[in-house]
N, C-alpha and C. Protein backbone atom coordinates (compact mmCIF):
# COMPACT_ATOMS: atom_id res chain seq x y z
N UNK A 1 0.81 -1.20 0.00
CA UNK A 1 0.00 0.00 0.00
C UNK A 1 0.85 1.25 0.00
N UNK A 2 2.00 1.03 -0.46
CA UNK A 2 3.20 2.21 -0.26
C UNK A 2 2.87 3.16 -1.64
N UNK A 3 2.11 2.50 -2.60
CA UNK A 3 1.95 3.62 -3.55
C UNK A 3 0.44 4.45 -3.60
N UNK A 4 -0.29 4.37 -2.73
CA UNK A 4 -1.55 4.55 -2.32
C UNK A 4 -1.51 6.44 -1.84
N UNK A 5 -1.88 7.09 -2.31
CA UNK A 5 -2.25 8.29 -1.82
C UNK A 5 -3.09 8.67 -1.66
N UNK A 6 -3.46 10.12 -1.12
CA UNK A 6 -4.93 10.78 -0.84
C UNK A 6 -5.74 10.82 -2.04
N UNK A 7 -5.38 11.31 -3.40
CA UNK A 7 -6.06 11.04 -4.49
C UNK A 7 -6.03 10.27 -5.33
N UNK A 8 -4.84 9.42 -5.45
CA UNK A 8 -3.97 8.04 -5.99
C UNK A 8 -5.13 6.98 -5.99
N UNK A 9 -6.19 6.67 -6.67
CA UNK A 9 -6.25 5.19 -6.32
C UNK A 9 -5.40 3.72 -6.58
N UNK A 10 -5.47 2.83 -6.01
CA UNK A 10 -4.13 1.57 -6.51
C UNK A 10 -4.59 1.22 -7.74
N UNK A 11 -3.24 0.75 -8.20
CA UNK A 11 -2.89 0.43 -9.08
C UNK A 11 -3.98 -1.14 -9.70
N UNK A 12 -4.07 -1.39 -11.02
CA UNK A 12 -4.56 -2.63 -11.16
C UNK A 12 -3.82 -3.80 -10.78
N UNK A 13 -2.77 -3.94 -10.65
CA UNK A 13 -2.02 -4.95 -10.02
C UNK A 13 -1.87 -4.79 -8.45
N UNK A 14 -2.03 -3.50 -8.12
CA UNK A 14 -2.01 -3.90 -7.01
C UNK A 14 -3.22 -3.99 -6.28
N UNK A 15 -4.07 -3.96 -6.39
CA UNK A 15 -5.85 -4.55 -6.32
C UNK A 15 -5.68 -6.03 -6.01
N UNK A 16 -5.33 -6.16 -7.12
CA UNK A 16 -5.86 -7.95 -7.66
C UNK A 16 -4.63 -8.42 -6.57
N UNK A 17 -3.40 -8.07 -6.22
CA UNK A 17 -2.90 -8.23 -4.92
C UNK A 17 -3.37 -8.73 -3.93
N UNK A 18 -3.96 -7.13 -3.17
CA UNK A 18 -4.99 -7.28 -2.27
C UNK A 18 -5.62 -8.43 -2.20
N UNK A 19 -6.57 -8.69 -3.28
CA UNK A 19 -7.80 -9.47 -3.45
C UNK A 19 -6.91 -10.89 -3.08
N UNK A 20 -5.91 -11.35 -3.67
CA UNK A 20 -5.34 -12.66 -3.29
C UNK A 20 -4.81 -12.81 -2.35
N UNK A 21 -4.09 -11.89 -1.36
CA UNK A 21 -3.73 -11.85 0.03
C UNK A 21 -5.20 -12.40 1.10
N UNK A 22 -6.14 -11.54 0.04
CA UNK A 22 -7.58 -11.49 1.22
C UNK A 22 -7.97 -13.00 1.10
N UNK A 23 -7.78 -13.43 -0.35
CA UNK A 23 -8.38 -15.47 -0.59
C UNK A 23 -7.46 -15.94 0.25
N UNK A 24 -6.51 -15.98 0.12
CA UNK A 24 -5.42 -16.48 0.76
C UNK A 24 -5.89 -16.89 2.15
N UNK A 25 -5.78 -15.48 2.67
CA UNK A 25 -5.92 -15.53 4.38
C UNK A 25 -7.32 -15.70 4.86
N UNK A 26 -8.78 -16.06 3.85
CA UNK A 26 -9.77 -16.25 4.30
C UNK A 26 -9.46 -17.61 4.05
N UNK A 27 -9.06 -18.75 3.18
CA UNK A 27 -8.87 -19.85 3.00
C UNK A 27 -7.72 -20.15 4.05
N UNK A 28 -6.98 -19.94 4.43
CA UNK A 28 -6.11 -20.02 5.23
C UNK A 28 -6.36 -20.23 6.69
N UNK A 29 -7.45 -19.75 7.39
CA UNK A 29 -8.16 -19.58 8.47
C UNK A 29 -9.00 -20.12 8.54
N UNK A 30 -10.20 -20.27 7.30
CA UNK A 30 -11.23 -21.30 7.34
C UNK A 30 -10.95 -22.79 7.40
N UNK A 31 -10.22 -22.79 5.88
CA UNK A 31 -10.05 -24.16 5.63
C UNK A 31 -10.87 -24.59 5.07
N UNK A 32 -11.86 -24.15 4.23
CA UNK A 32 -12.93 -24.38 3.49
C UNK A 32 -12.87 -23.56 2.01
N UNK A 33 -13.12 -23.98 1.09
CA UNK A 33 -13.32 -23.53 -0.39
C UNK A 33 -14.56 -22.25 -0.43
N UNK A 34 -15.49 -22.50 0.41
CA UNK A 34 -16.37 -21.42 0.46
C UNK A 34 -16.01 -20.03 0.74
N UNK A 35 -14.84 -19.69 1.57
CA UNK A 35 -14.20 -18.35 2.17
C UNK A 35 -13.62 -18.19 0.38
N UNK A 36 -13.27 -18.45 -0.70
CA UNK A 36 -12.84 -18.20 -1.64
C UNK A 36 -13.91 -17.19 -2.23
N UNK A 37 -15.48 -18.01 -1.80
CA UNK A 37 -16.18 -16.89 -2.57
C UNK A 37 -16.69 -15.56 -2.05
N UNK A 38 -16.51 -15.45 -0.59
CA UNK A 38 -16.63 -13.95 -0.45
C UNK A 38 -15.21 -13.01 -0.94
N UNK A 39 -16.02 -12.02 -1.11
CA UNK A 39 -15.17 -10.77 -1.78
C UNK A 39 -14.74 -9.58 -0.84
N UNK A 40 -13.64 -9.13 -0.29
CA UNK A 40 -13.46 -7.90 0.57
C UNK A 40 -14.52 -6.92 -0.10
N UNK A 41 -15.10 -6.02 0.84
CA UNK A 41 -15.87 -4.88 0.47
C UNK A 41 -14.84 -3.74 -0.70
N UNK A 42 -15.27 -3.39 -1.06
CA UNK A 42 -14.71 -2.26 -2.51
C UNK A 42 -14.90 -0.99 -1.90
N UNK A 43 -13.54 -0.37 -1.78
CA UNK A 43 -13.92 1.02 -1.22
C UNK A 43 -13.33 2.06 -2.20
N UNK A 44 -14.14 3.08 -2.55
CA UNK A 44 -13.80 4.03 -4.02
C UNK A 44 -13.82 4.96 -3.21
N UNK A 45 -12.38 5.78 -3.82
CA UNK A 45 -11.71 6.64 -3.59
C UNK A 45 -12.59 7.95 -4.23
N UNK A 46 -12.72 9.46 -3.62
CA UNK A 46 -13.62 10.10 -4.49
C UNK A 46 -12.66 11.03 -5.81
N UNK A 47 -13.19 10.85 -6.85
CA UNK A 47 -12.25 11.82 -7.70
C UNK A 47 -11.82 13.36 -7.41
N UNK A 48 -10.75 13.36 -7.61
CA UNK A 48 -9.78 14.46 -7.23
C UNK A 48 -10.74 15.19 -7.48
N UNK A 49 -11.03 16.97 -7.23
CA UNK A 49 -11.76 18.14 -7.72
C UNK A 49 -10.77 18.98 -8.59
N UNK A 50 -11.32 19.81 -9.28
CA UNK A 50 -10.55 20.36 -10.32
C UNK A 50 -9.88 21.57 -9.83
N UNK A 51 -9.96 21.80 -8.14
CA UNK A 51 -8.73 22.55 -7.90
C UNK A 51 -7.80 21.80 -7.46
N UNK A 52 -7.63 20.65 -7.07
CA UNK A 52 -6.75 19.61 -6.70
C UNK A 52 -6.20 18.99 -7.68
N UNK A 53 -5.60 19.81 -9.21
CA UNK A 53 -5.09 19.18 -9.68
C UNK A 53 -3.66 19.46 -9.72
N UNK A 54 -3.23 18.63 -9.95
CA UNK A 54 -1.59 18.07 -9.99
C UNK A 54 -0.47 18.55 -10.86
N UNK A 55 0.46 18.64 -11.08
CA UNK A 55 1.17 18.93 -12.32
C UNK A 55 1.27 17.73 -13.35
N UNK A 56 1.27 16.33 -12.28
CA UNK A 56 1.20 14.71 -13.17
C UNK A 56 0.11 14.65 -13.56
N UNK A 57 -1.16 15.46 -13.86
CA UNK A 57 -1.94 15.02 -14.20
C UNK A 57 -1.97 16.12 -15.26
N UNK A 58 -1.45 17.28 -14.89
CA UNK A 58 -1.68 18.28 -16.56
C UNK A 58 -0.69 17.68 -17.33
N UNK A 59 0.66 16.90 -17.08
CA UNK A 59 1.57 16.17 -17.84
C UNK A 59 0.72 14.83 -18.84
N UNK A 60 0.10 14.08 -17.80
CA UNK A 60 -0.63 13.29 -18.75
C UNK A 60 -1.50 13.51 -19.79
N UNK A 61 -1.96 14.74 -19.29
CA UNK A 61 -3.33 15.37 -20.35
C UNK A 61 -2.22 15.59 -21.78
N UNK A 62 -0.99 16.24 -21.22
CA UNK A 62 -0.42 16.64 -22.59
C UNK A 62 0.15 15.64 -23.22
N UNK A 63 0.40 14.44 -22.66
CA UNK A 63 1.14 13.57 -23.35
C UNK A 63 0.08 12.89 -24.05
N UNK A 64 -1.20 12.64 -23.85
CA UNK A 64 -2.21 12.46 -24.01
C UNK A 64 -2.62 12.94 -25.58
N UNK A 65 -2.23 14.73 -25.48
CA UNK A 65 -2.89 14.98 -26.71
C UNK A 65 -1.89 14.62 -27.83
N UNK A 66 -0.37 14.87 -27.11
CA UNK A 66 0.48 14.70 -28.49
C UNK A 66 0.26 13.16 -28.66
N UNK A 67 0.09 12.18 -28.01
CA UNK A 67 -0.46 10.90 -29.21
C UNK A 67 -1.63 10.69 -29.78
N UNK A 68 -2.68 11.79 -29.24
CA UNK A 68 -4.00 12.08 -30.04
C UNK A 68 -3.56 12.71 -31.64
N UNK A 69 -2.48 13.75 -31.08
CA UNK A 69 -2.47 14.42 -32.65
C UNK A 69 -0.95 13.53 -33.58
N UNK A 70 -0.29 12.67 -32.89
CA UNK A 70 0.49 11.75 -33.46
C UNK A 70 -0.20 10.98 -34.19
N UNK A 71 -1.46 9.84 -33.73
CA UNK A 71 -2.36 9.34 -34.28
C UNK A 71 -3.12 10.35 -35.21
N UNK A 72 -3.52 11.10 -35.52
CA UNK A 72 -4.41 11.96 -36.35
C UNK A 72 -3.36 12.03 -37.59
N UNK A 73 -1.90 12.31 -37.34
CA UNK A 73 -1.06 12.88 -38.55
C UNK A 73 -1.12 11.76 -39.17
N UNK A 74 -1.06 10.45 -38.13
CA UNK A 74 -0.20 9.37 -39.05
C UNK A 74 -1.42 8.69 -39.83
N UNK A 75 -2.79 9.00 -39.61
CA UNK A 75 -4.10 8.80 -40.10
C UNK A 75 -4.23 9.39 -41.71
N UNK A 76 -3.98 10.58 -41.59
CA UNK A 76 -3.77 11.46 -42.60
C UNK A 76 -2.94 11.00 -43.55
N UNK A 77 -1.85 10.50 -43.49
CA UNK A 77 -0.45 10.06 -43.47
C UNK A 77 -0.84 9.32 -44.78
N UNK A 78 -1.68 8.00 -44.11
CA UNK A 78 -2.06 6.82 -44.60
C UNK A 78 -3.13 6.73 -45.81
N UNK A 79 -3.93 8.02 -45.35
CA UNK A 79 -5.06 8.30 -46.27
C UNK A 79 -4.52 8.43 -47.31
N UNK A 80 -3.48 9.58 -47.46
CA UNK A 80 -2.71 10.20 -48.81
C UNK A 80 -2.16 9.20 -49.43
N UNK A 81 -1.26 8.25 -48.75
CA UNK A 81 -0.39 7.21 -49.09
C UNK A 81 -1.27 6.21 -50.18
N UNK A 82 -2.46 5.77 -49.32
CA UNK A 82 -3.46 4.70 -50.19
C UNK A 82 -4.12 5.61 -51.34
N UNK A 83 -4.48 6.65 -50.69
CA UNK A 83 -4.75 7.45 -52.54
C UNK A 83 -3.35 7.45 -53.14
N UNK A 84 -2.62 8.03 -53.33
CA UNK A 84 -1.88 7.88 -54.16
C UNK A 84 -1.62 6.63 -54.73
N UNK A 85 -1.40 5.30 -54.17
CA UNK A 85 -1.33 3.87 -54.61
C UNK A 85 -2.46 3.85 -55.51
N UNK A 86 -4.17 4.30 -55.14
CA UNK A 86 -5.45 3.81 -55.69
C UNK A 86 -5.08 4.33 -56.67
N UNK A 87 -4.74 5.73 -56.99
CA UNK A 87 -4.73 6.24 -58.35
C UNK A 87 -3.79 5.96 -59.05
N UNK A 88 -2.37 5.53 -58.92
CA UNK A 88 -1.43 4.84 -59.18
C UNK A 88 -2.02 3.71 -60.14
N UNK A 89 -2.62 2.77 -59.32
CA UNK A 89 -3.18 1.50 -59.85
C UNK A 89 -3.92 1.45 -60.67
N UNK A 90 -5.18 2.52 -60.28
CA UNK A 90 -6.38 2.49 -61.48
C UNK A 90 -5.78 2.97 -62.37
N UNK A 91 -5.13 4.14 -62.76
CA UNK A 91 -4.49 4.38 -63.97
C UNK A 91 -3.51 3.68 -64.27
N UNK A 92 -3.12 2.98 -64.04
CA UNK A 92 -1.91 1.98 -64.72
C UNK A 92 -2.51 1.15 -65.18
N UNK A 93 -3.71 0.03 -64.44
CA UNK A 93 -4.23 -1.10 -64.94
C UNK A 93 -5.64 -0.91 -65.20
N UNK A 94 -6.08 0.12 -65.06
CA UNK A 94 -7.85 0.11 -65.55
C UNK A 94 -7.53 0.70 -66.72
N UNK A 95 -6.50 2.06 -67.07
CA UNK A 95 -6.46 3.34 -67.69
C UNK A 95 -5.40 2.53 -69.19
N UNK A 96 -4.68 1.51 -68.88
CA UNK A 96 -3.81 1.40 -69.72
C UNK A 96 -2.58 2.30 -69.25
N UNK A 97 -1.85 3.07 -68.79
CA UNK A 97 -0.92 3.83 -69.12
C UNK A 97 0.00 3.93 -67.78
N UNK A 98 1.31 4.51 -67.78
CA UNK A 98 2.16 4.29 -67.24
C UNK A 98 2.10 5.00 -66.08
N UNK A 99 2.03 4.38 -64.95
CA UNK A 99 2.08 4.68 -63.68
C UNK A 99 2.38 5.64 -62.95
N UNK A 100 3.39 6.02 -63.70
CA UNK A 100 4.10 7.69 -63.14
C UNK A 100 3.15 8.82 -63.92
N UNK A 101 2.85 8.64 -64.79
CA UNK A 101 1.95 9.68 -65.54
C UNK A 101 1.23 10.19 -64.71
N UNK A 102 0.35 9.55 -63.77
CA UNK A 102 -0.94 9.68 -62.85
C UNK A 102 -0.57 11.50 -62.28
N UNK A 103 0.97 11.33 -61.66
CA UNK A 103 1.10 12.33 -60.95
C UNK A 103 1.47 13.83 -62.10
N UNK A 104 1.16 13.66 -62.91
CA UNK A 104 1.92 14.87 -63.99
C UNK A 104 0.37 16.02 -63.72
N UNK A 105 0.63 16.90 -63.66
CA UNK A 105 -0.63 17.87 -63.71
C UNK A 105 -1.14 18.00 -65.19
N UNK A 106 -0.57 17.40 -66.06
CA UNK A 106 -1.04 17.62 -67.56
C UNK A 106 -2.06 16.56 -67.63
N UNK A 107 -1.84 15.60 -67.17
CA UNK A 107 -2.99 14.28 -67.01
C UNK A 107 -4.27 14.58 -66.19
N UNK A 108 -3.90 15.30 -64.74
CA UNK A 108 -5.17 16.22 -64.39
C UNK A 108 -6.01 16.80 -65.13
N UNK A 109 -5.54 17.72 -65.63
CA UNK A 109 -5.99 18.68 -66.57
C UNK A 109 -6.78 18.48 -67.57
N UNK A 110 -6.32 17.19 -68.48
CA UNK A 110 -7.00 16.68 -69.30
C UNK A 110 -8.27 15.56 -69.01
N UNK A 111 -7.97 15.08 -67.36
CA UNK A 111 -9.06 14.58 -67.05
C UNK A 111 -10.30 15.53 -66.71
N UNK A 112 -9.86 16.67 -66.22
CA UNK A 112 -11.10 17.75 -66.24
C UNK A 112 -11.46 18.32 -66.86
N UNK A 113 -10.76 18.19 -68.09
CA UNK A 113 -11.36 18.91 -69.50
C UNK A 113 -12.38 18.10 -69.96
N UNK A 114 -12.01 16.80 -69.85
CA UNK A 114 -12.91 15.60 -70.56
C UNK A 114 -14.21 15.48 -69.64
N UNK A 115 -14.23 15.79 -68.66
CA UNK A 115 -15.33 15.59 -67.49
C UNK A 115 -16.01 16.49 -67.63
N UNK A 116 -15.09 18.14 -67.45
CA UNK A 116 -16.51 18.85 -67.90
C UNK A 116 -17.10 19.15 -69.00
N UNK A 117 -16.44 18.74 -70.07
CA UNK A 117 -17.15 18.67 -71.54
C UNK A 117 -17.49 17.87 -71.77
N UNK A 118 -17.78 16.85 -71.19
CA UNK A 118 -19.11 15.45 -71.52
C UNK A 118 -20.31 15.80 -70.14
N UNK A 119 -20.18 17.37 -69.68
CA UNK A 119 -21.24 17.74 -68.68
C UNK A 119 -22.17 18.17 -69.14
């Protein structure tokens, strides 16, 4: 219970601890399989208030967002990446023509000429 503080609740490992110290020593004393199935009472800690906050906890918030917006870039990232492959592909093997072409702005161009004059 050495990492236990006033607003700290324990850890998930150290719970499930607890909980096996408590089987332990109710089986241990009884001597019966039945003390296995009671459960120590659950006591919840109340959440910190929002003037009681911490500097470890505005640290987490921020570390928090930079892998929110790490995840978002590398989302983005991926989107561009698979378009570029899709259009890569369809124009190479639907379009007939050479793969690198796709990216030339002259091939743009002529696809929107053709699009909006069959409008």
């Amino acid at each position: 219970m050495g990492n236990e503080t006033k607003n700290e609740p324990l850890s998930r490992s150290e719970r499930r601890k607890q909980r096996r110290k408590a089987r332990l020593a109710a089986f241990s004393t009884d001597g019966s399989a039945a003390a296995l199935q009671e459960r120590p009472p659950v006591t919840k800690t109340p959440p910190p208030s929002e003037a009681e906050t911490t500097p470890e906890t505005r640290h987490f918030a921020r570390a928090r967002f930079v892998s929110v917006l790490l995840r978002l870039i590398m989302v983005i990232a991926l989107m561009v990446i698979c378009l570029a492959v899709g259009v890569a592909v369809g124009y190479s093997v639907i379009g007939d023509g050479h793969w690198l072409d796709v990216f030339r702005p002259s091939t743009w161009q002529h696809i929107f000429d053709f699009v909006q004059k069959g409008a």
